[in-house]
C-alpha atoms as a PDB file:
ATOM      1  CA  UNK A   1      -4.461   6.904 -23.010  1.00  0.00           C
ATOM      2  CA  UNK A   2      -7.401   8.516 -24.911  1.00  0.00           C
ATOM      3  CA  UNK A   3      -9.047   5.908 -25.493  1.00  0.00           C
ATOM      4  CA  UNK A   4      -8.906   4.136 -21.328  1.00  0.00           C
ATOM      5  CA  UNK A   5     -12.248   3.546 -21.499  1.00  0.00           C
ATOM      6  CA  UNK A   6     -12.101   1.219 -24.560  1.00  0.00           C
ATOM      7  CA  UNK A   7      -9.032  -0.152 -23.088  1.00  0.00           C
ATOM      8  CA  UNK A   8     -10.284  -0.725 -19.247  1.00  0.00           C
ATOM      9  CA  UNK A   9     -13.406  -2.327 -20.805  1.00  0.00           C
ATOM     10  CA  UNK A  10     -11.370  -4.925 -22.626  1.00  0.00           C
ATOM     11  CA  UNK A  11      -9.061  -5.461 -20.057  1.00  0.00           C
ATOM     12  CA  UNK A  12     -11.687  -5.771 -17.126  1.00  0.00           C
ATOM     13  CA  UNK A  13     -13.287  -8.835 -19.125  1.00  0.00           C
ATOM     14  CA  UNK A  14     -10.700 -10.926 -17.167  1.00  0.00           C
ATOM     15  CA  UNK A  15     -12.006 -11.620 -14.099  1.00  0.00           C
ATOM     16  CA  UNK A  16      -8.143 -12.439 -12.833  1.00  0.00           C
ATOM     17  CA  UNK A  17      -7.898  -9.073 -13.104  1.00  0.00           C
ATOM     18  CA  UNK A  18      -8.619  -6.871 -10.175  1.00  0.00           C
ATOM     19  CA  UNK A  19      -6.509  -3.747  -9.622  1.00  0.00           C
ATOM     20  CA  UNK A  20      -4.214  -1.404 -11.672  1.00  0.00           C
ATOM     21  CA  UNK A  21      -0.940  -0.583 -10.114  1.00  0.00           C
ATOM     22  CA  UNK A  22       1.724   2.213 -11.940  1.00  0.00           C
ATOM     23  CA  UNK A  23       5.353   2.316 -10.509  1.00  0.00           C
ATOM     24  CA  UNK A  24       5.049   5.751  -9.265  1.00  0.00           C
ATOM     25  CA  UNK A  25       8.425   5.822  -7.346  1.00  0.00           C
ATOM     26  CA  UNK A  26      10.311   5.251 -10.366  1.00  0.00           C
ATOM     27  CA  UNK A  27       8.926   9.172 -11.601  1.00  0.00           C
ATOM     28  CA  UNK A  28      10.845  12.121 -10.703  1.00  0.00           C
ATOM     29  CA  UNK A  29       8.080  13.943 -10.331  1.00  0.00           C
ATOM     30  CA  UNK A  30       6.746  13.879  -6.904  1.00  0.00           C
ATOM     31  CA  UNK A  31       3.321  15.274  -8.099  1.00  0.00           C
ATOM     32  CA  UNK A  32       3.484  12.759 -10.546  1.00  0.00           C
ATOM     33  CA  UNK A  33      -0.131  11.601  -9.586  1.00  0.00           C
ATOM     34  CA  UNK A  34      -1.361  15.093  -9.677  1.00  0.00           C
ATOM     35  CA  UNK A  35      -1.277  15.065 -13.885  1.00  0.00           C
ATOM     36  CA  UNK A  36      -4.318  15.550 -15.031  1.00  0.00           C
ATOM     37  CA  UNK A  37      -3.339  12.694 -17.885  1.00  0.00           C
ATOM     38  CA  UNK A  38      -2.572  10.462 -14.644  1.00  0.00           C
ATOM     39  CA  UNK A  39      -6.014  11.164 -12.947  1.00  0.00           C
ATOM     40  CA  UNK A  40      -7.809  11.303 -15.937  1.00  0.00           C
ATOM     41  CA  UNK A  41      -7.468   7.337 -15.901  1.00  0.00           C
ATOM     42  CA  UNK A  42      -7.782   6.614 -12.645  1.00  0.00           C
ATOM     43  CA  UNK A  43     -10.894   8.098 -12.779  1.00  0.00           C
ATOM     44  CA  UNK A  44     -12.222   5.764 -14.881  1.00  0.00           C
ATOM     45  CA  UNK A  45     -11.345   2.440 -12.811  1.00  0.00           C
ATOM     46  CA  UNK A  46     -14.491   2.118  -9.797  1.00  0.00           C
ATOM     47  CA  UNK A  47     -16.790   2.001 -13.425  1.00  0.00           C
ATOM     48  CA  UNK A  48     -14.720  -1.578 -13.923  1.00  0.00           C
ATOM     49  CA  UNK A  49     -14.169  -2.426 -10.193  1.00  0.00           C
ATOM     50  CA  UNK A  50     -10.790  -2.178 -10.518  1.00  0.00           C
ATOM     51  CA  UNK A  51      -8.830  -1.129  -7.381  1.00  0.00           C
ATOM     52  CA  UNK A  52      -5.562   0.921  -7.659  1.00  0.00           C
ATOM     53  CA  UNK A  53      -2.013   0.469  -5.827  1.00  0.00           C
ATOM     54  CA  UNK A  54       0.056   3.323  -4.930  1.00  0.00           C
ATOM     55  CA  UNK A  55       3.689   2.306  -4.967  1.00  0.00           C
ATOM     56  CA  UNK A  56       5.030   5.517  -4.254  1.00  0.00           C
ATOM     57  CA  UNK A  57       8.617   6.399  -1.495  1.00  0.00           C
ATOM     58  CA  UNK A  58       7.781   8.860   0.986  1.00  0.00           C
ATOM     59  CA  UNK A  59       8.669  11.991  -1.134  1.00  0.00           C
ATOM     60  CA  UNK A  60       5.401  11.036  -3.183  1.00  0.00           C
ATOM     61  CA  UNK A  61       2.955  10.250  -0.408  1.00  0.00           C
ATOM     62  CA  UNK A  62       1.613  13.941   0.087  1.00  0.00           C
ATOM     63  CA  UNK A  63       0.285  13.803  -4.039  1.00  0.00           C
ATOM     64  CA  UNK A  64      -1.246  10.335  -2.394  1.00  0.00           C
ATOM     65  CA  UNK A  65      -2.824  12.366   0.058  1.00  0.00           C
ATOM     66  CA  UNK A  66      -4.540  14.655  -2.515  1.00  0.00           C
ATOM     67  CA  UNK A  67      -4.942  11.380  -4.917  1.00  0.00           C
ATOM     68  CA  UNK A  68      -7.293   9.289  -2.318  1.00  0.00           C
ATOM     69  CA  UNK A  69      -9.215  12.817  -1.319  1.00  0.00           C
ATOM     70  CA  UNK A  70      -9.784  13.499  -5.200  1.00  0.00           C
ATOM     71  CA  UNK A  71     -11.107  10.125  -5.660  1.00  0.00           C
ATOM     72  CA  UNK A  72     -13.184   9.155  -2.745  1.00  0.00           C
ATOM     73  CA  UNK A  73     -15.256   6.297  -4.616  1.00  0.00           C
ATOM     74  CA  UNK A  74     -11.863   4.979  -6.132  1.00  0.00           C
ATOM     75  CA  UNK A  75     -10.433   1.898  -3.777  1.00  0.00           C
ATOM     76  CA  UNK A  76      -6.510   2.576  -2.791  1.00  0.00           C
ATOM     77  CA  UNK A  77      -4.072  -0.116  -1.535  1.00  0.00           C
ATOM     78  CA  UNK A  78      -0.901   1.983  -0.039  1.00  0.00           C
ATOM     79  CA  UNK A  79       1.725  -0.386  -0.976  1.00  0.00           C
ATOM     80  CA  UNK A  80       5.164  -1.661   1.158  1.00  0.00           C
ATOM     81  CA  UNK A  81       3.663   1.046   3.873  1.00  0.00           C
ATOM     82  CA  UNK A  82       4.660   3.919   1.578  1.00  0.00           C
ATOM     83  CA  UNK A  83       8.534   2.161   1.458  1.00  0.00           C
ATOM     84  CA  UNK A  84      10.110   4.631   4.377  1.00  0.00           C
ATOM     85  CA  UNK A  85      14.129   4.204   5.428  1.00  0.00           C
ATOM     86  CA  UNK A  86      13.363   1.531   8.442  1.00  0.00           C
ATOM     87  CA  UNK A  87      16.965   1.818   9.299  1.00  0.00           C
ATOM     88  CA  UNK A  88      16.556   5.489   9.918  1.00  0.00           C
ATOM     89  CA  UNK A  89      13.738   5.483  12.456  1.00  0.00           C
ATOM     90  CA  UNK A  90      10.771   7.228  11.970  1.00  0.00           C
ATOM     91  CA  UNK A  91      10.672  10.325   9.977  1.00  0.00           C
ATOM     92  CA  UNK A  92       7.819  12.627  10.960  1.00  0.00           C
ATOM     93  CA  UNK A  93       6.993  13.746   7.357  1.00  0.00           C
ATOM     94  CA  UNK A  94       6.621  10.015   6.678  1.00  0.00           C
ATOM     95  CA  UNK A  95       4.174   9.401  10.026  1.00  0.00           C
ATOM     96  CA  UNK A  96       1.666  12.961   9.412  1.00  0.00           C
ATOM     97  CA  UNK A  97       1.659  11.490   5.428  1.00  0.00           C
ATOM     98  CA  UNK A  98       0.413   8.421   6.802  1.00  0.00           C
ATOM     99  CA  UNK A  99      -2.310   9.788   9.369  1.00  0.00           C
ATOM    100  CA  UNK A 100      -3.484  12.092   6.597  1.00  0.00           C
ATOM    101  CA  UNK A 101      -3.435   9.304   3.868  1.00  0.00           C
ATOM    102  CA  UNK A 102      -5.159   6.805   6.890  1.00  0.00           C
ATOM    103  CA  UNK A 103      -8.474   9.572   6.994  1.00  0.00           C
ATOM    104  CA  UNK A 104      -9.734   8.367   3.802  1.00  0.00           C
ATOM    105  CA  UNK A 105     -11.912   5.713   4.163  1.00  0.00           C
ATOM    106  CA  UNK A 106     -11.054   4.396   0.932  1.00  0.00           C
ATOM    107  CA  UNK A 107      -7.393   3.523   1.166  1.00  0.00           C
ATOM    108  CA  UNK A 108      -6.218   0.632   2.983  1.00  0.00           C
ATOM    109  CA  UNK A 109      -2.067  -0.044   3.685  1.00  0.00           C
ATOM    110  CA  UNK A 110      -0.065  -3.030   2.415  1.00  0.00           C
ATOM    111  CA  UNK A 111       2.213  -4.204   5.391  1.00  0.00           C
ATOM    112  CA  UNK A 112       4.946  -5.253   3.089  1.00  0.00           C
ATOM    113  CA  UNK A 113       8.161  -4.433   1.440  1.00  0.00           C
ATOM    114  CA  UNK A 114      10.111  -3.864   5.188  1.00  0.00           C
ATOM    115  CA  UNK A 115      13.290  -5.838   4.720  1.00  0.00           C
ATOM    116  CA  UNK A 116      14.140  -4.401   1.650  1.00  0.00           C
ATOM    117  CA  UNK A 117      14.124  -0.733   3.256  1.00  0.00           C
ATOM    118  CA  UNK A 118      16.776  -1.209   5.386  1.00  0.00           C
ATOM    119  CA  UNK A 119      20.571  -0.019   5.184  1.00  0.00           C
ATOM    120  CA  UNK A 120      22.330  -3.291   3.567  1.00  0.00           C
ATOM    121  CA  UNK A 121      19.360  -5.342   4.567  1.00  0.00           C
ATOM    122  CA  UNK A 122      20.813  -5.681   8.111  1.00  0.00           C
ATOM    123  CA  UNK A 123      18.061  -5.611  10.592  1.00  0.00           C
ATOM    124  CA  UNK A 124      16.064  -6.433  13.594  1.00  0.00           C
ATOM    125  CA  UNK A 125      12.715  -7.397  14.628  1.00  0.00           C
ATOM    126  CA  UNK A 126      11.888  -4.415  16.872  1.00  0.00           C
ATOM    127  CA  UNK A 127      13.294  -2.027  13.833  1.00  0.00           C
ATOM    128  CA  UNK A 128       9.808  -2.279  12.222  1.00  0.00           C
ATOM    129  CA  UNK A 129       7.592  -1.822  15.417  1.00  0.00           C
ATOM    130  CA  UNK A 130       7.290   1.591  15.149  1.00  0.00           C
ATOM    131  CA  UNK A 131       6.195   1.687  11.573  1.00  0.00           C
ATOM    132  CA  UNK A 132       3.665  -1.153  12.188  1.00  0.00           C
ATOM    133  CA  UNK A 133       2.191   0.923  15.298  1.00  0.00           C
ATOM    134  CA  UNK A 134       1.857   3.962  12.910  1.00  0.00           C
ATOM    135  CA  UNK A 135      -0.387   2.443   9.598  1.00  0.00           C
ATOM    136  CA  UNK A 136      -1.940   0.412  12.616  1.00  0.00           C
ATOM    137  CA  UNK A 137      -3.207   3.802  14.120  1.00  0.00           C
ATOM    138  CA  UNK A 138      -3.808   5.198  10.855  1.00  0.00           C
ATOM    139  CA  UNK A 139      -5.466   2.615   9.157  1.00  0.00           C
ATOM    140  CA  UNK A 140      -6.963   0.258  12.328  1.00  0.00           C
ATOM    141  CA  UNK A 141      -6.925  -3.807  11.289  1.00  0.00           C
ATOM    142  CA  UNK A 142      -9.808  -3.466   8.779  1.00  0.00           C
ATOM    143  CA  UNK A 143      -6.912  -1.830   6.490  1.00  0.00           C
ATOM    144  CA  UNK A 144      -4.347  -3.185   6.837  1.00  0.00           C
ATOM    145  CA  UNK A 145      -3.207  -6.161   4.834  1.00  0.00           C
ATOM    146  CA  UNK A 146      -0.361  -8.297   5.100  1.00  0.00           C
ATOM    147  CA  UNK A 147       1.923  -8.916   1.669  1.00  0.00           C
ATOM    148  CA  UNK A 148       4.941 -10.764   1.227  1.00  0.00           C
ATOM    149  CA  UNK A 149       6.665  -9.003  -1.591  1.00  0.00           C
ATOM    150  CA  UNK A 150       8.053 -12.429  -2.484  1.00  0.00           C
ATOM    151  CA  UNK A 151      10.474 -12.994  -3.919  1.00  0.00           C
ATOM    152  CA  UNK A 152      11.990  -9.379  -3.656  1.00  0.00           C
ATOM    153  CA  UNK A 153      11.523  -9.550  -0.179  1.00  0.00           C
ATOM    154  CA  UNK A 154      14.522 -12.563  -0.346  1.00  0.00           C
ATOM    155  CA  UNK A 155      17.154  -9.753  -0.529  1.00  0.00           C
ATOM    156  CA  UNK A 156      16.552  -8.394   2.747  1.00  0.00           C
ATOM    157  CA  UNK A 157      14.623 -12.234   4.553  1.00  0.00           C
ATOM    158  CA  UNK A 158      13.411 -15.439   3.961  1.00  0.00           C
ATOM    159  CA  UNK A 159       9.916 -15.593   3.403  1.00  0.00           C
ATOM    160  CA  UNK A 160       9.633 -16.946   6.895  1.00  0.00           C
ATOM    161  CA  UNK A 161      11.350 -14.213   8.462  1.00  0.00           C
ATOM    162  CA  UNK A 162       9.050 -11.522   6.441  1.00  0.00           C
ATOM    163  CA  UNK A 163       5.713 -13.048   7.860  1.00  0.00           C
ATOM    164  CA  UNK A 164       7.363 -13.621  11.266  1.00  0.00           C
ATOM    165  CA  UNK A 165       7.882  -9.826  11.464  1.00  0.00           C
ATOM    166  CA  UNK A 166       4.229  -9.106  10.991  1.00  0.00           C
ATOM    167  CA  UNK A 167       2.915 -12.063  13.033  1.00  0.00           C
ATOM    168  CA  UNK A 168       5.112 -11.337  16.065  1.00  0.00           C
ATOM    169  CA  UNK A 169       3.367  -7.465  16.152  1.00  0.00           C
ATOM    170  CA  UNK A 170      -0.296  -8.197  15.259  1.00  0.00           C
ATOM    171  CA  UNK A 171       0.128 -10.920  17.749  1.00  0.00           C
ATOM    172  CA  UNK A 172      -1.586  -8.678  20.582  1.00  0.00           C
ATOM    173  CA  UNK A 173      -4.554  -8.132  17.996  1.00  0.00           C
ATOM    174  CA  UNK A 174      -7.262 -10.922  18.694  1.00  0.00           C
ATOM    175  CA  UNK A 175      -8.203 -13.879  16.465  1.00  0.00           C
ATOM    176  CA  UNK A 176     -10.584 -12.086  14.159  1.00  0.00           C
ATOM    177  CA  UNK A 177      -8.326  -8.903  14.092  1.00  0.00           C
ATOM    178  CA  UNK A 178      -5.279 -10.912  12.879  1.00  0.00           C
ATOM    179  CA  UNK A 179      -6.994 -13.022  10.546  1.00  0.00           C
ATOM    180  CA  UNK A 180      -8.479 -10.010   8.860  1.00  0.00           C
ATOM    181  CA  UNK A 181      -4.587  -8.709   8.548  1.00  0.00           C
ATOM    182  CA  UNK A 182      -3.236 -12.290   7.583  1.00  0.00           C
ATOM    183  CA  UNK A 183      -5.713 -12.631   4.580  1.00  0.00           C
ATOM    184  CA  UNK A 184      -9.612 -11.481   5.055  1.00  0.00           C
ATOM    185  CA  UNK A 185      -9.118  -7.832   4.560  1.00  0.00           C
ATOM    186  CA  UNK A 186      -7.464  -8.843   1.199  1.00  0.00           C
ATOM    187  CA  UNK A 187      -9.886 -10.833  -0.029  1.00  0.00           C
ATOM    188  CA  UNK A 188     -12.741  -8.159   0.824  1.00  0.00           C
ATOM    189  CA  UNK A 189     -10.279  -5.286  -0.949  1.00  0.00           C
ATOM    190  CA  UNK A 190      -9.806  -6.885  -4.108  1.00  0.00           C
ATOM    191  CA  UNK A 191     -13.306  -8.906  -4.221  1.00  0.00           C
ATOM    192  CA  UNK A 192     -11.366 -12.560  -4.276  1.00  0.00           C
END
């Protein structure tokens, strides 16, 4: 909008409010964030302390990648780990989209959104292992955040089943590391 300022000023007087998030996978464009109309506002959100989730599919995540390096002060939360085809294995566009996006200190990575990214939401624990060892790597346990996607997540899991999957793989993390993961590392993102 022209007038985001005005608009991000009002809006930010709620102090509910902490981030901004756009439905970027539901553009064609795959350089959708790369509009100048798109980065025009984002620019404008770390005046208001507002953070910003991408919720992009893979195809999208190398505009992330110039998106986070374009805004280094501007606080990014990668969400449902970029929302890659679990049943398919690991693709290795998806993984070197994920180191480069994990370089910037100032995006973090939503473990979330797994069960829904399988092929008719058959799967297994040890099918998301691999993707959890990857934004682990990229992002290390001060990043990473653990997110339900509840109730969407109910398509593909319980809600037990969801955090089960994420407890049973940080469980080799220690105390403090999987606390951060379970709930600190949100808190410090979006300033709870």
């Amino acid at each position: 909008a022209d007038d985001v300022d005005k608009r991000l000023a009002h809006f930010s007087q709620d102090k509910k409010l902490k981030g901004i998030r756009h439905i970027v996978q539901e553009e064609p464009d795959p350089e959708f964030m790369l509009r100048k109309d798109f980065q025009n506002g984002i620019g404008h959100l770390a005046q208001f302390g507002l953070t910003y989730d991408i919720l992009v599919y893979p195809n999208q995540l190398a505009a992330a990648v110039l998106l986070a390096r374009a805004f280094p002060d501007q606080k990014f939360m990668l969400d449902h780990i970029a929302k890659p085809r679990i049943s398919e294995g690991l693709d290795n566009q998806w993984v070197h989209h994920i180191k480069e996006l994990g370089l910037n200190p100032n995006v973090s990575c939503k473990v979330s959104g797994m069960v829904t990214e399988t092929k008719n939401f058959k799967w297994r624990q040890e099918d998301f292992s691999p993707f959890m060892e990857v934004v682990l790597d990229a992002f290390g346990w001060q990043r990473l955040l653990y997110g339900s996607d509840w109730p969407v997540c109910l398509l593909g899991g319980s809600y037990k089943e969801v955090i089960t999957i994420v407890r049973d793989y940080i469980s080799k993390l220690s105390d403090h590391e999987r606390a951060g993961i379970m709930g600190q590392n949100a808190v410090n993102f979006y300033s709870l």
